[in-house]
Protein backbone atom coordinates (compact mmCIF):
# COMPACT_ATOMS: atom_id res chain seq x y z
CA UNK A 1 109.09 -9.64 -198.55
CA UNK A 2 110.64 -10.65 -195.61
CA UNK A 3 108.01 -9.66 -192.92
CA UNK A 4 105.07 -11.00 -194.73
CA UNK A 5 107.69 -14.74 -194.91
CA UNK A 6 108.10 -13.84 -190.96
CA UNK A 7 104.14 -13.01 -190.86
CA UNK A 8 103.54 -16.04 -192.90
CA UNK A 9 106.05 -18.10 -190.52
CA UNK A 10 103.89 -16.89 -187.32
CA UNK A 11 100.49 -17.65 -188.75
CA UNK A 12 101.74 -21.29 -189.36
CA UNK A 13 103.53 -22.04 -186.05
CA UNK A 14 100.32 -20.99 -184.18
CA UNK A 15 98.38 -22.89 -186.58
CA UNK A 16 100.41 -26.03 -186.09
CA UNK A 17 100.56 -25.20 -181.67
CA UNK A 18 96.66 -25.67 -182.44
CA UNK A 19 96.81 -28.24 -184.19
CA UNK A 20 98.88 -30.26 -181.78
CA UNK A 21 96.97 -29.16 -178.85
CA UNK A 22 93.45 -30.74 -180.86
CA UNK A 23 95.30 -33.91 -181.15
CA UNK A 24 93.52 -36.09 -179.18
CA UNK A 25 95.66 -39.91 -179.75
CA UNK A 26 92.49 -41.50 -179.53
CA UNK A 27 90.81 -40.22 -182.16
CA UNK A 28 94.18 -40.02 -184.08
CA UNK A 29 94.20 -43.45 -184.24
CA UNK A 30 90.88 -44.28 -185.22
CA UNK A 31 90.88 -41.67 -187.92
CA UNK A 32 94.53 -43.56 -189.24
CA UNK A 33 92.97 -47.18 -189.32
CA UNK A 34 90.26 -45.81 -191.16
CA UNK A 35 92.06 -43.89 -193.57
CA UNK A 36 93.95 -47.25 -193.72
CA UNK A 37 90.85 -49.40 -194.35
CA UNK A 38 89.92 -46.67 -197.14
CA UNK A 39 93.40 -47.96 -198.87
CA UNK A 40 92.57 -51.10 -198.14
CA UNK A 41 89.40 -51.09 -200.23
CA UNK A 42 90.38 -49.19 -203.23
CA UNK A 43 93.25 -51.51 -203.11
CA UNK A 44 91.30 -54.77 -203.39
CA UNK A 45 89.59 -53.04 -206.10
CA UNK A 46 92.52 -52.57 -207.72
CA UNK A 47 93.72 -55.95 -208.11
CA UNK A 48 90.03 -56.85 -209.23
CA UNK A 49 90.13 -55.06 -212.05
CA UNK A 50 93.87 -55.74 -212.67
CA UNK A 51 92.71 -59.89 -212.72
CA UNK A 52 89.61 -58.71 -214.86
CA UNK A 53 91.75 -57.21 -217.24
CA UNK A 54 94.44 -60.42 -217.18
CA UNK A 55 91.70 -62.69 -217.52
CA UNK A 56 90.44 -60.84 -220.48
CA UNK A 57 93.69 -60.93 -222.30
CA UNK A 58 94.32 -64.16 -222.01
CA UNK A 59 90.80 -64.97 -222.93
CA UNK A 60 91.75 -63.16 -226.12
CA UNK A 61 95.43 -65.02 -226.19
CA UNK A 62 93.84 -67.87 -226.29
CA UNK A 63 91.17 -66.95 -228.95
CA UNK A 64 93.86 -65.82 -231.33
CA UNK A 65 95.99 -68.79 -230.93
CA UNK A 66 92.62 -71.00 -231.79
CA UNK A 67 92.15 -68.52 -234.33
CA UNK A 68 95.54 -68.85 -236.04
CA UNK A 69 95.24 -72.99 -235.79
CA UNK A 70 92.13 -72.80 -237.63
CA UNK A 71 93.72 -70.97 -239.97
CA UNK A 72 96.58 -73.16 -240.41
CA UNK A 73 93.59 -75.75 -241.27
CA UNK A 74 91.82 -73.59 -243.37
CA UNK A 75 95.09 -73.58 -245.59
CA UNK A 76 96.51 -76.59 -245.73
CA UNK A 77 92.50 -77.75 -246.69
CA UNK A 78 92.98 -75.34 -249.50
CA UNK A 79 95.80 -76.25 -250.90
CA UNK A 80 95.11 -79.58 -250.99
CA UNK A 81 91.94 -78.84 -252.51
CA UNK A 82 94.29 -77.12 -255.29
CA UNK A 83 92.79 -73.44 -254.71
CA UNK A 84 96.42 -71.61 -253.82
CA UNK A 85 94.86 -67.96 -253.91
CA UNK A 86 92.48 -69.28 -250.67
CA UNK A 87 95.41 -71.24 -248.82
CA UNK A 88 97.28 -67.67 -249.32
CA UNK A 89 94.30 -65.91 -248.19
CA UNK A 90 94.24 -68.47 -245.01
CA UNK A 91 97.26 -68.17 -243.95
CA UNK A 92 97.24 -64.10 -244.24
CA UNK A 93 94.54 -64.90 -241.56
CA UNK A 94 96.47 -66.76 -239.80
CA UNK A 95 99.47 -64.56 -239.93
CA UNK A 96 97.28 -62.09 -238.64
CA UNK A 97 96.39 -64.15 -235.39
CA UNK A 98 99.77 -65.00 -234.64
CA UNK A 99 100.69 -61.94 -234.72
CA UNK A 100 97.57 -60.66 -232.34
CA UNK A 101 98.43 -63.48 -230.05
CA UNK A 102 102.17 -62.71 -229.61
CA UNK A 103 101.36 -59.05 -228.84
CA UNK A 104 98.68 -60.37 -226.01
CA UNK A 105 101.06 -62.68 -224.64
CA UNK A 106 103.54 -59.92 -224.14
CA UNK A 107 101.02 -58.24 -222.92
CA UNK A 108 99.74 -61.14 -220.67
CA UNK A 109 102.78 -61.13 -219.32
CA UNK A 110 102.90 -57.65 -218.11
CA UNK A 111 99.86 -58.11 -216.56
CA UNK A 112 100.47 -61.17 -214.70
CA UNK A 113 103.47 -58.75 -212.79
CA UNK A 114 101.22 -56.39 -212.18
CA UNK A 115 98.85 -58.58 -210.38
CA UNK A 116 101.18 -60.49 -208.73
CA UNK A 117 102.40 -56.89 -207.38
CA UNK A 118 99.13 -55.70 -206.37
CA UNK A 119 98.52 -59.17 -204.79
CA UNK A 120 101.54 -58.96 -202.38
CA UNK A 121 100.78 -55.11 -201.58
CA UNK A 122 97.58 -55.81 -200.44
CA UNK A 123 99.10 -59.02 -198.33
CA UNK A 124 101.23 -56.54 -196.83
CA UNK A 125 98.38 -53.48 -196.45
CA UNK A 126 96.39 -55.93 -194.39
CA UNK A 127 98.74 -57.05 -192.68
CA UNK A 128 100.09 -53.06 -191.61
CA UNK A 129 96.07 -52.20 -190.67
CA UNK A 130 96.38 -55.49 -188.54
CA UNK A 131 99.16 -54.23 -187.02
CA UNK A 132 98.30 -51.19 -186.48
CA UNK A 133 94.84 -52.03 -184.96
CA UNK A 134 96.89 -54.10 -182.17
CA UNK A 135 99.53 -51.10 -181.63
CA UNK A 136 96.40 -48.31 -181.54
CA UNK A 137 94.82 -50.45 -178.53
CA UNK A 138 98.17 -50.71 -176.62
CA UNK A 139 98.62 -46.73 -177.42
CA UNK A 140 95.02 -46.34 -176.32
CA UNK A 141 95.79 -48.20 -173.05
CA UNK A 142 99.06 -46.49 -172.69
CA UNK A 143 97.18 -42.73 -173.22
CA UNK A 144 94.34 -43.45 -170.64
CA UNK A 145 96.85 -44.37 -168.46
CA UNK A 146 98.96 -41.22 -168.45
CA UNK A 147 95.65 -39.35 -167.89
CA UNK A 148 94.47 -40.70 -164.93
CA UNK A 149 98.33 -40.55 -163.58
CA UNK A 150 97.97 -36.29 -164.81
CA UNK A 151 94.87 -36.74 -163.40
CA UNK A 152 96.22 -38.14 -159.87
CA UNK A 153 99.23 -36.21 -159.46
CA UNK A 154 97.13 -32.91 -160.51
CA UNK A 155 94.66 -34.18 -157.72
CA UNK A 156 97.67 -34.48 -155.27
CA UNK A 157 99.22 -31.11 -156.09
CA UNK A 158 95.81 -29.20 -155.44
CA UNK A 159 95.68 -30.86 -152.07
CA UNK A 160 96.95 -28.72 -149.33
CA UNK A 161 99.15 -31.19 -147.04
CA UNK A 162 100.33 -28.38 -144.64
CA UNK A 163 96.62 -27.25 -143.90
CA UNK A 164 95.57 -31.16 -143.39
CA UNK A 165 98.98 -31.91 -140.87
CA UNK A 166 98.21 -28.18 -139.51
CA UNK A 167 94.71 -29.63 -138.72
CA UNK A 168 95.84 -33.00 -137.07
CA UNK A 169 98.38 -30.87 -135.08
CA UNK A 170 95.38 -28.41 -133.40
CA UNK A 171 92.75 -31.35 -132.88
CA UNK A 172 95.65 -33.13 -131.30
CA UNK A 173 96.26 -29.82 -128.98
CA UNK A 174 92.55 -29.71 -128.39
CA UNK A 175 92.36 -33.67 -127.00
CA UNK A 176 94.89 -33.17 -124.73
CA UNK A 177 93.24 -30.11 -123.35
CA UNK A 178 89.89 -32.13 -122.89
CA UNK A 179 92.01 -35.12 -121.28
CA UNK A 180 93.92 -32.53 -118.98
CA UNK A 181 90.22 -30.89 -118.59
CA UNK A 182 88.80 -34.14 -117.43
CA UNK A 183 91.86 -35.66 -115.30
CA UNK A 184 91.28 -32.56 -113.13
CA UNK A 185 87.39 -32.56 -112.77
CA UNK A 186 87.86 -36.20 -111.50
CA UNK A 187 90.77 -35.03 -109.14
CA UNK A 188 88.07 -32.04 -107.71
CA UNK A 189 84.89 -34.68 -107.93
CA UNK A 190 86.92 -37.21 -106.30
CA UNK A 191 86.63 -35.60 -102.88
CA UNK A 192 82.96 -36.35 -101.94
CA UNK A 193 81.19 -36.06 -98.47
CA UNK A 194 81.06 -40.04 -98.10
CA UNK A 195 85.26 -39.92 -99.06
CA UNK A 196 85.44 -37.30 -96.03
CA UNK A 197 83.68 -39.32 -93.91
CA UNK A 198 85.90 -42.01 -94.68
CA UNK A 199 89.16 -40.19 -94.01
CA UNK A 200 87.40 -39.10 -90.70
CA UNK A 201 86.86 -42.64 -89.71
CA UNK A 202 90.06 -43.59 -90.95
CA UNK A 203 91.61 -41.32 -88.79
CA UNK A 204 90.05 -42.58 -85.68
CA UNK A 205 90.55 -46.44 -86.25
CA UNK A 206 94.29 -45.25 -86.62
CA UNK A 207 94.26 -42.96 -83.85
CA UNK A 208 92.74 -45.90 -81.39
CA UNK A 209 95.20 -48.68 -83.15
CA UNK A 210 97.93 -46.05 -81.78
CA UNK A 211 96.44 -45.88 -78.15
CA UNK A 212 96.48 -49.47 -77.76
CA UNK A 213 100.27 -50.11 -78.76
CA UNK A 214 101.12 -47.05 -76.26
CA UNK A 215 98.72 -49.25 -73.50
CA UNK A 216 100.30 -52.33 -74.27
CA UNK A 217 103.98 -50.98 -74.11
CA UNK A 218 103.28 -49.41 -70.89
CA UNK A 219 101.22 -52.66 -69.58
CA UNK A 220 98.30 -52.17 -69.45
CA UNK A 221 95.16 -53.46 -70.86
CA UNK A 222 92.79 -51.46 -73.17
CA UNK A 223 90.01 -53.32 -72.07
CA UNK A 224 90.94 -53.21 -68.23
CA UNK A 225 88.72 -50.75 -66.19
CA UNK A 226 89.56 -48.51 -63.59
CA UNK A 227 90.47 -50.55 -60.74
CA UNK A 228 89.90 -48.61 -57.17
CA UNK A 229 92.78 -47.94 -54.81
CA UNK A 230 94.96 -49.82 -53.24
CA UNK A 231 93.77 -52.88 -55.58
CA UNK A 232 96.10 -53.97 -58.68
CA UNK A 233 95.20 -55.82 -61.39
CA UNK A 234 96.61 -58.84 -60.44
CA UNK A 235 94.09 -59.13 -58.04
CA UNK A 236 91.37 -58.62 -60.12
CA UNK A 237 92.89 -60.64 -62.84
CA UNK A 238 92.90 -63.63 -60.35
CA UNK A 239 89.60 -62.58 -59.27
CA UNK A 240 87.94 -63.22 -62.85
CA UNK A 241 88.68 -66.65 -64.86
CA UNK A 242 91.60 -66.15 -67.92
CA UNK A 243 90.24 -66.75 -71.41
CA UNK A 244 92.00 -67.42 -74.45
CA UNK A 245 92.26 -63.82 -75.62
CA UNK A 246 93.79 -62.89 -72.37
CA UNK A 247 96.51 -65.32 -72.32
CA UNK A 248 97.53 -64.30 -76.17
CA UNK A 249 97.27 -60.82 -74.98
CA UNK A 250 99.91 -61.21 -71.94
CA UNK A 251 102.23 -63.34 -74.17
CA UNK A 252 102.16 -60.31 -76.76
CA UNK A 253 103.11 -57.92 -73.63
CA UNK A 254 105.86 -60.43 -72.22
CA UNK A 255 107.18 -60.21 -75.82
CA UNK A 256 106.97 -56.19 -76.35
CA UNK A 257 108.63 -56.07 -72.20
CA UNK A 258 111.48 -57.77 -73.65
């Protein structure tokens, strides 16, 4: 006995684990305020035929009341008339009636609970599938939501971050190379026959800018040719007319003398 209540105890948790995992809220819902509208229905037909059947009673109430009057009538015509056995015979009638409406009244009664019941149970029925309808759409919001956040963070844990920063951290590697790669080619490229040339005549303006401060320390001009012997250059300077240039020229070697 007890491994078929332990067998029977297994079958029904897995059955249940199934269950739960089939549970979709959505449909869940749907399938409630339906189930809920079904009530609703049967209810209202409920309280149809519970004010069908009230309305017949006191249809018949009030018949047997009329019924009993009449009766009353009947008698007191019949007596007056001076025919006792029919005035008896009336009012058995009427007896009758009275009694038939008393019972319906009781009976009226009853039934005027009942529907007053069903009336307020179906007040409150619609106003649960109202209810309900508003929470299902804020449960409905709430369960799409946590999906696409399962959704997202599922997305997030599939990515791989280390590969992606790994990535970035080679390609950054590799740019420097090229700019390394590049700065250097430039540096190489850089020295081209015309930049040569241009050191080379660089090097002689420099070199001739040197010869004329050693010519003007030691006083003498660059310009000044050869003179022949035994003749200075203050003789030939006298010789030819001063310009401008030659008078700036011999205050700039009065000024280096001192």
């Amino acid at each position: 006995m007890g491994l078929f209540d332990r067998l029977s105890r297994v079958v029904r948790a897995n059955l249940n684990d199934m269950v739960s995992k089939a549970e979709d809220p959505e449909k869940v819902l749907e399938q409630a305020i339906i189930d809920m509208q079904s009530d609703l229905v049967q209810m209202r037909q409920a309280v149809a035929r519970a004010i069908a059947s009230q309305k017949r009673t006191e249809q018949q109430y009030n018949k047997n009341l009329s019924e009993a009057n009449t009766w009353q009538q009947r008698a007191q015509l019949a007596l007056t008339k001076g025919d006792e056995n029919l005035a008896r015979e009336a009012l058995q009638r009427k007896k009758t009636s009275s009694e038939t409406a008393t019972m319906l009244k009781q009976q009226l009664d009853q039934q005027n609970g009942q529907v007053d019941t069903l009336k307020r149970n179906l007040i409150a029925l619609e106003s649960k599938i109202s209810e309900a309808k508003t929470k299902k759409d804020m449960l409905k919001a709430r369960a799409n939501a946590a999906k696409a956040n399962q959704q997202l963070q599922s997305t997030i844990g599939n990515m791989s971050t280390g590969s992606a920063m790994s990535a970035f951290e080679r390609m950054e590697e590799k740019v420097m190379q090229l700019e390394a790669v590049s700065e250097a080619a430039g540096e190489i490229g850089g020295n081209s026959l015309e930049d040569q040339f241009a050191q080379l005549e660089g090097s002689n303006v420099d070199d001739e800018l040197a010869a004329m401060k050693a010519q003007m320390l030691s006083g003498s001009s660059p310009n000044q040719e050869a003179l022949p012997a035994g003749q200075d250059s203050s003789s030939s300077s006298s010789s030819a007319p001063k310009t401008e240039v030659d008078a700036e020229l011999e205050e700039l070697r009065r000024q280096l003398n001192q």
